[in-house]
Protein backbone atom coordinates (compact mmCIF):
# COMPACT_ATOMS: atom_id res chain seq x y z
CA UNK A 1 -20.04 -5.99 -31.91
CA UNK A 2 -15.97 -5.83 -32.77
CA UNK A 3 -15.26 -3.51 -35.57
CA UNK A 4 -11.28 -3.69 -34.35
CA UNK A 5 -11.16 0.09 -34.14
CA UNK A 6 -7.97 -0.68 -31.75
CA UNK A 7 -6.33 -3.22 -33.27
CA UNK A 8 -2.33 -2.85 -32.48
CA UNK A 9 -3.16 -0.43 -29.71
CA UNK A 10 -1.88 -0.40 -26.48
CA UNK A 11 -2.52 1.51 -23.26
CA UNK A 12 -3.17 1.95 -19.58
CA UNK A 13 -6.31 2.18 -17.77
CA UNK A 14 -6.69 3.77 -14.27
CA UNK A 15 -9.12 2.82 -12.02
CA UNK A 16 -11.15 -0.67 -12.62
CA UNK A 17 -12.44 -1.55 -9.18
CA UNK A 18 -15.65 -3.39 -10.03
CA UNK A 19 -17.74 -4.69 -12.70
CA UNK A 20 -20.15 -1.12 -12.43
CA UNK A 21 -17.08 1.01 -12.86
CA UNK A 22 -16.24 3.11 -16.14
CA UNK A 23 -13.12 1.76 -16.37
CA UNK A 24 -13.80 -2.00 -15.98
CA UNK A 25 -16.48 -1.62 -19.11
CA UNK A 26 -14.18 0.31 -20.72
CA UNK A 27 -11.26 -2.31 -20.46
CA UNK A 28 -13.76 -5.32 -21.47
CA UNK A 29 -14.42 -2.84 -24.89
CA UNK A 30 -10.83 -1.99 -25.49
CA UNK A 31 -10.25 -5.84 -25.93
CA UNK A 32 -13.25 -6.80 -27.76
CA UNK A 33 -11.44 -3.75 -30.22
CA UNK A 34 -8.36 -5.35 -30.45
CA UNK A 35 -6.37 -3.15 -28.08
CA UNK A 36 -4.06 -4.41 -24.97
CA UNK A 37 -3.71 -2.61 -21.95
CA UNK A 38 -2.26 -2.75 -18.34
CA UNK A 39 -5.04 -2.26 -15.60
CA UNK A 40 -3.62 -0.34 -12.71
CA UNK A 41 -5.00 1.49 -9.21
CA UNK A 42 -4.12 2.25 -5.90
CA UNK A 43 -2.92 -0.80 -3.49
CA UNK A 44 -5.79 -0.25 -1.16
CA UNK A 45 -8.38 -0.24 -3.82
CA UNK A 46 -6.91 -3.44 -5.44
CA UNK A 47 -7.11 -5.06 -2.24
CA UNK A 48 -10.69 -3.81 -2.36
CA UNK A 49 -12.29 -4.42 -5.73
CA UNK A 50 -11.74 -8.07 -8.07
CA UNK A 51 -9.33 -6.36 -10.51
CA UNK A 52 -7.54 -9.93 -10.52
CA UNK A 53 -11.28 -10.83 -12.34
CA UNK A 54 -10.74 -8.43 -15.11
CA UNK A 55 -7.39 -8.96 -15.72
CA UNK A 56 -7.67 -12.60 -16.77
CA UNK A 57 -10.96 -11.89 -18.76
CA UNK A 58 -8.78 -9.58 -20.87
CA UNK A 59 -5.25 -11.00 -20.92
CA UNK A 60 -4.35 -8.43 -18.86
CA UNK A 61 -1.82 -7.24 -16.19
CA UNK A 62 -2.08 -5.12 -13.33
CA UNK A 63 0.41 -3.13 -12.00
CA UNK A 64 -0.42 -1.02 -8.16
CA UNK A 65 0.11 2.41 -8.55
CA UNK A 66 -0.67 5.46 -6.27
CA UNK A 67 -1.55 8.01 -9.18
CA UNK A 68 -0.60 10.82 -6.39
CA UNK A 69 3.28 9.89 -6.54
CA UNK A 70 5.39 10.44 -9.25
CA UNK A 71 7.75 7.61 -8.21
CA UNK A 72 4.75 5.24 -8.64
CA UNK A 73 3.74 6.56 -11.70
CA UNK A 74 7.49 6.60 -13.73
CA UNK A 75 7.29 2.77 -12.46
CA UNK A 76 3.94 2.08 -13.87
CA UNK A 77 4.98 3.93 -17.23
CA UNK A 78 8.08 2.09 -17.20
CA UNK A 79 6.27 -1.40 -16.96
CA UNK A 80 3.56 -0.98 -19.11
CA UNK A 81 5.91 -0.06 -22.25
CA UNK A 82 8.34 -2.72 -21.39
CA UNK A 83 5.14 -5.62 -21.09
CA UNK A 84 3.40 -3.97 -23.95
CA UNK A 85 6.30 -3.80 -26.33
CA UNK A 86 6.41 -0.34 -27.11
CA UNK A 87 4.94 3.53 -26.68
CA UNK A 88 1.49 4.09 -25.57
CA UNK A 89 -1.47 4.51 -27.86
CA UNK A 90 -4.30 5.70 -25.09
CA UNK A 91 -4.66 6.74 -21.49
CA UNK A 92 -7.83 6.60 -19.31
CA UNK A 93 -7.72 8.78 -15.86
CA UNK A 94 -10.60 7.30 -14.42
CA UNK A 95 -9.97 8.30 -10.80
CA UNK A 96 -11.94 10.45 -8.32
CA UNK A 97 -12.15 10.92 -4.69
CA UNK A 98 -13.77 13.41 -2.44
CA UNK A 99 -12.60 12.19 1.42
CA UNK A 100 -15.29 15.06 2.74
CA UNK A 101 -18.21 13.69 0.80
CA UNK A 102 -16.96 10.31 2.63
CA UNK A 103 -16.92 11.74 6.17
CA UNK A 104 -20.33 13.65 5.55
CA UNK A 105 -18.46 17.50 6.13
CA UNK A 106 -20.64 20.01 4.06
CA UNK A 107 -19.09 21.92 1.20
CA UNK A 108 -18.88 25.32 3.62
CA UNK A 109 -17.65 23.29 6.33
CA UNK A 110 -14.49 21.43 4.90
CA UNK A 111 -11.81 19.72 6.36
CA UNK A 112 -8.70 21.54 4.08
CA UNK A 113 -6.32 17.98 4.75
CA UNK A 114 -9.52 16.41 2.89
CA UNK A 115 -9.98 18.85 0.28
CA UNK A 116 -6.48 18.78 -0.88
CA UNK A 117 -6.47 14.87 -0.42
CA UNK A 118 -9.65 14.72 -2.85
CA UNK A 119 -7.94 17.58 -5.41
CA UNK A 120 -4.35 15.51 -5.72
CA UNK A 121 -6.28 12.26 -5.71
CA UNK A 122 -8.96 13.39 -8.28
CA UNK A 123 -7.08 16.03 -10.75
CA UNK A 124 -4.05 16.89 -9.56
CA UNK A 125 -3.40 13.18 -10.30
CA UNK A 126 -4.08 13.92 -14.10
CA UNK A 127 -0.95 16.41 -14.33
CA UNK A 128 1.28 13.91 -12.87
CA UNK A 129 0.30 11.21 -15.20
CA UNK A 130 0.58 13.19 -18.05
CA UNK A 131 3.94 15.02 -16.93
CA UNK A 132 4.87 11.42 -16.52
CA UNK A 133 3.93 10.20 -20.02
CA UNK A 134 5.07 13.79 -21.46
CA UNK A 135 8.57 14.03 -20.10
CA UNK A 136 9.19 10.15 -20.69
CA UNK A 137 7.77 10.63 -24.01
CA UNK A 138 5.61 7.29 -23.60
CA UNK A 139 2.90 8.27 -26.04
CA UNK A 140 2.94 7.53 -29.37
CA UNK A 141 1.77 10.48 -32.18
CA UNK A 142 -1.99 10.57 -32.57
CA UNK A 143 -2.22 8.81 -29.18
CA UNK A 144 -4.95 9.98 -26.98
CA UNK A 145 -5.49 10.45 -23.40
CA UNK A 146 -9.27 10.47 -21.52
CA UNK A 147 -10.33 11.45 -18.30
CA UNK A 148 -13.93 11.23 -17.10
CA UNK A 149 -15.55 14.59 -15.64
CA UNK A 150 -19.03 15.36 -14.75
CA UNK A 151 -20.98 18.58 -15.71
CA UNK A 152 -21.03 19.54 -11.59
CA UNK A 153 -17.55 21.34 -12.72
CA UNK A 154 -19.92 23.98 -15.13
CA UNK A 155 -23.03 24.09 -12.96
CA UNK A 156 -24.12 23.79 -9.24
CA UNK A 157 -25.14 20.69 -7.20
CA UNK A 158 -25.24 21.15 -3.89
CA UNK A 159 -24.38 17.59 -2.78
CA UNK A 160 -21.34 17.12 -5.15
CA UNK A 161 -19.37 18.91 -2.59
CA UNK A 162 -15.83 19.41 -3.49
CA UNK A 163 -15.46 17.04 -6.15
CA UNK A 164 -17.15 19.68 -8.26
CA UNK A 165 -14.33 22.03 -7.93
CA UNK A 166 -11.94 19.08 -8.29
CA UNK A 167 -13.65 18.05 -12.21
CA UNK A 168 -13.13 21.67 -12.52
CA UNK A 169 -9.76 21.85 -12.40
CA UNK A 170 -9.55 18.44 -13.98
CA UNK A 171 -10.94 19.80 -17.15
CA UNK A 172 -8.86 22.97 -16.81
CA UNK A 173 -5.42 20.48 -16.53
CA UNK A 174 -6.50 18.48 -20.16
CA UNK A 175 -6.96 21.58 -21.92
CA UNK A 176 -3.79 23.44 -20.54
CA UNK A 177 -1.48 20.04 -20.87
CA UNK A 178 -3.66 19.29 -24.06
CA UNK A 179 -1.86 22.19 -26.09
CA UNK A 180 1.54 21.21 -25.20
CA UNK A 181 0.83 17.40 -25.99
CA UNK A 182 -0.47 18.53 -28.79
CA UNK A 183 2.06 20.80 -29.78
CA UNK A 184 4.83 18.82 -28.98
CA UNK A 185 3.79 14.91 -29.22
CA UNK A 186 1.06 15.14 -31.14
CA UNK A 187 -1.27 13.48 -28.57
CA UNK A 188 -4.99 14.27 -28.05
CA UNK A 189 -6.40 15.20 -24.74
CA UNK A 190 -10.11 15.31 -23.78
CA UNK A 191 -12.55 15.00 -20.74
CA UNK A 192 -15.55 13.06 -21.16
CA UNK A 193 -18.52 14.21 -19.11
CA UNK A 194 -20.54 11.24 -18.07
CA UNK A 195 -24.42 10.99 -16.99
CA UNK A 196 -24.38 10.30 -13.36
CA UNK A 197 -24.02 6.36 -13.21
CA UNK A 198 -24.78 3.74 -10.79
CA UNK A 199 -20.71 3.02 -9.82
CA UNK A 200 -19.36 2.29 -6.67
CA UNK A 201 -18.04 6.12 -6.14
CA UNK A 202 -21.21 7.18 -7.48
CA UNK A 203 -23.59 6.20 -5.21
CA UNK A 204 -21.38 7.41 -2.50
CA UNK A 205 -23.08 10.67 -2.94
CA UNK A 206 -25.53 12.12 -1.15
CA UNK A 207 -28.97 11.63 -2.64
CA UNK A 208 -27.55 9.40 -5.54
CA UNK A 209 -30.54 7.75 -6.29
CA UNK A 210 -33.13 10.38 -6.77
CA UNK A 211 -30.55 12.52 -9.04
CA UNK A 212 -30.43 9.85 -11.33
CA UNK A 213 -34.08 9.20 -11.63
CA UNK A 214 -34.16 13.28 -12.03
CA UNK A 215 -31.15 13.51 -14.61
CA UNK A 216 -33.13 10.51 -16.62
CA UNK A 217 -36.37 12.32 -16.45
CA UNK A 218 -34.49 16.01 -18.16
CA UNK A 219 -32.40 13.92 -20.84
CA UNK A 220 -33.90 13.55 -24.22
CA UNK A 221 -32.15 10.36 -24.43
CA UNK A 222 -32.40 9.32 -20.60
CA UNK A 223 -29.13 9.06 -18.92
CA UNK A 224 -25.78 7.54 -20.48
CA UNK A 225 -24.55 4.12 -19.34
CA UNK A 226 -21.43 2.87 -18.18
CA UNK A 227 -21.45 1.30 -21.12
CA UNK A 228 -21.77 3.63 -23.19
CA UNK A 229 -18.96 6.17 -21.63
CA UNK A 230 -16.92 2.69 -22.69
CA UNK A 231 -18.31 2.86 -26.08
CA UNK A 232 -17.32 6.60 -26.62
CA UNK A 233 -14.05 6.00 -24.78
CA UNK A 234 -13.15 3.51 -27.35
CA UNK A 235 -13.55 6.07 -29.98
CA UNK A 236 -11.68 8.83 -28.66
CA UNK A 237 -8.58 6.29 -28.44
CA UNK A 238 -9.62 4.91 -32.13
CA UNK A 239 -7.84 6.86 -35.40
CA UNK A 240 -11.49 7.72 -36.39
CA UNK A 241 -11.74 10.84 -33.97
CA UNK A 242 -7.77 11.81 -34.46
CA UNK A 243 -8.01 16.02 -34.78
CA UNK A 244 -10.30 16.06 -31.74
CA UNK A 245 -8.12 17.33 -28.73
CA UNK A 246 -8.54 19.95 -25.88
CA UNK A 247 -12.66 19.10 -25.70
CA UNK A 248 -14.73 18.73 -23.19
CA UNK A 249 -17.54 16.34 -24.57
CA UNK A 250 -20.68 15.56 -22.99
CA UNK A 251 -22.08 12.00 -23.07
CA UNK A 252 -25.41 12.81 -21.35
CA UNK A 253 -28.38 12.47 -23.12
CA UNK A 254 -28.77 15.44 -23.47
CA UNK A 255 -28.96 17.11 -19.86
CA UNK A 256 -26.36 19.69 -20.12
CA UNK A 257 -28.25 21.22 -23.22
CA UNK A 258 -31.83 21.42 -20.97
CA UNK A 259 -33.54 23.96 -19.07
CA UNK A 260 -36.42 21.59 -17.91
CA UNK A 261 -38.11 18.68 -19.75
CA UNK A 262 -41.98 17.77 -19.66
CA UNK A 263 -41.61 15.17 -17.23
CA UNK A 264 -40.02 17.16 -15.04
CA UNK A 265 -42.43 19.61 -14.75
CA UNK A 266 -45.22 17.70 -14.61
CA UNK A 267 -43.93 15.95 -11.86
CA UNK A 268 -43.18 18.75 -10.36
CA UNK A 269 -46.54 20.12 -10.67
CA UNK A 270 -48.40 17.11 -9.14
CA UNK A 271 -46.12 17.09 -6.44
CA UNK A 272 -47.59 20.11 -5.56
């Protein structure tokens, strides 16, 4: 259902790859909104992923950007107000990487050429987008600017590695850059912390599987979609949230509010 919540809007979304990414069903509700966008991501991951798919579904173009260089990014800026006519309304960082989880090196055994890889890839990333948008003064007043986070950055799971540490300082970056955006532009910055979902980075994690089935099992409302991160994307960017900046908010059913659940604990008890 359309309510055109972003009618006249226009943005940039980072990271599409496939259709069970964040940022693809995110993209597919900006348009049904009303709102036009550029799609962009890294080279190698547009070469890897059927961006071309999405981009014609939603009138879209895509422009290849390495969100780790600066260079890239000024381009991409530069582009997406000149094809969509004007300053930016919303921003989604939908970007994470973690190249020890890939090459199976435990969290007290880490390569330090991966970890910093991961961190610039998966936060540091953030700052340069928004130092980008800041110091070009791309964003529009009242815009606002998403990037997804998972509660791993507030509490411990094992197998998360060193992407925990990297949402951590992710969230830390939107609430430091938040107050001078909002300060200065006017511009609203938030992290939206997701229920572990079924995307292709997702299930790159160790154990992927059962945590979801567990994470289900603890949330009052059973875990968030992809979907649904889309549907409460779309109304961060939309003028009905508009004094909400520096948050992060938690789109999990419930989970990060539970100690244990019922079905937890009985499973737990006839397991044993």
């Amino acid at each position: 259902m359309s309510y055109n919540l972003l009618k006249g809007k226009r943005g940039i979304i980072f990271g599409a790859l496939d259709a069970n990414s964040i940022a693809w069903k995110t993209a597919e509700r900006v348009h049904e909104e009303g709102g036009r966008f550029v799609l962009t991501n890294a080279p190698i991951a547009l070469r890897m992923g059927q961006i071309n798919e999405l981009a014609e579904k939603t009138n879209a173009e895509v422009i290849p950007a390495d969100a780790t260089s600066i260079e890239d990014l000024e381009n991409l800026v530069a582009k997406a107000t000149e094809i969509l006519g004007g300053k930016l309304d919303f921003v989604l960082h939908s970007i994470g990487m973690s190249v020890n989880v890939r090459k199976g090196n435990h969290y007290t055994n880490q390569n330090y050429d991966f970890t910093h890889k991961g961190w610039d890839i998966s936060a540091g990333s953030f700052h340069k987008t928004m130092q980008v948008l800041y110091q070009k003064d791309a964003m529009n007043e009242w815009g606002s600017i998403i990037a997804l986070t998972y509660m791993a950055s507030q509490r411990v799971f094992p197998d998360y590695n060193d992407m925990a540490d990297n949402k951590a300082y992710l969230e830390s970056i939107a609430r430091s850059f938040g107050y001078f955006f909002g300060r200065d532009k006017k511009v609203r910055v938030n992290t939206i912390s997701q229920s572990p979902t079924p995307t292709t980075a997702g299930q790159g994690v160790k154990g992927f599987d059962g945590f979801i089935s567990y994470a289900d099992q603890m949330s009052p409302l059973g875990n968030a979609t992809a979907l649904d991160c889309a549907n409460y994307t779309v109304a961060m960017f939309s003028d009905l949230t508009k004094r909400v900046t520096l948050q992060n908010l938690y789109n999990d059913g419930g989970f990060s509010n539970m100690g244990v659940s019922d079905g937890v604990m009985k499973a737990f008890v006839e397991g044993n």
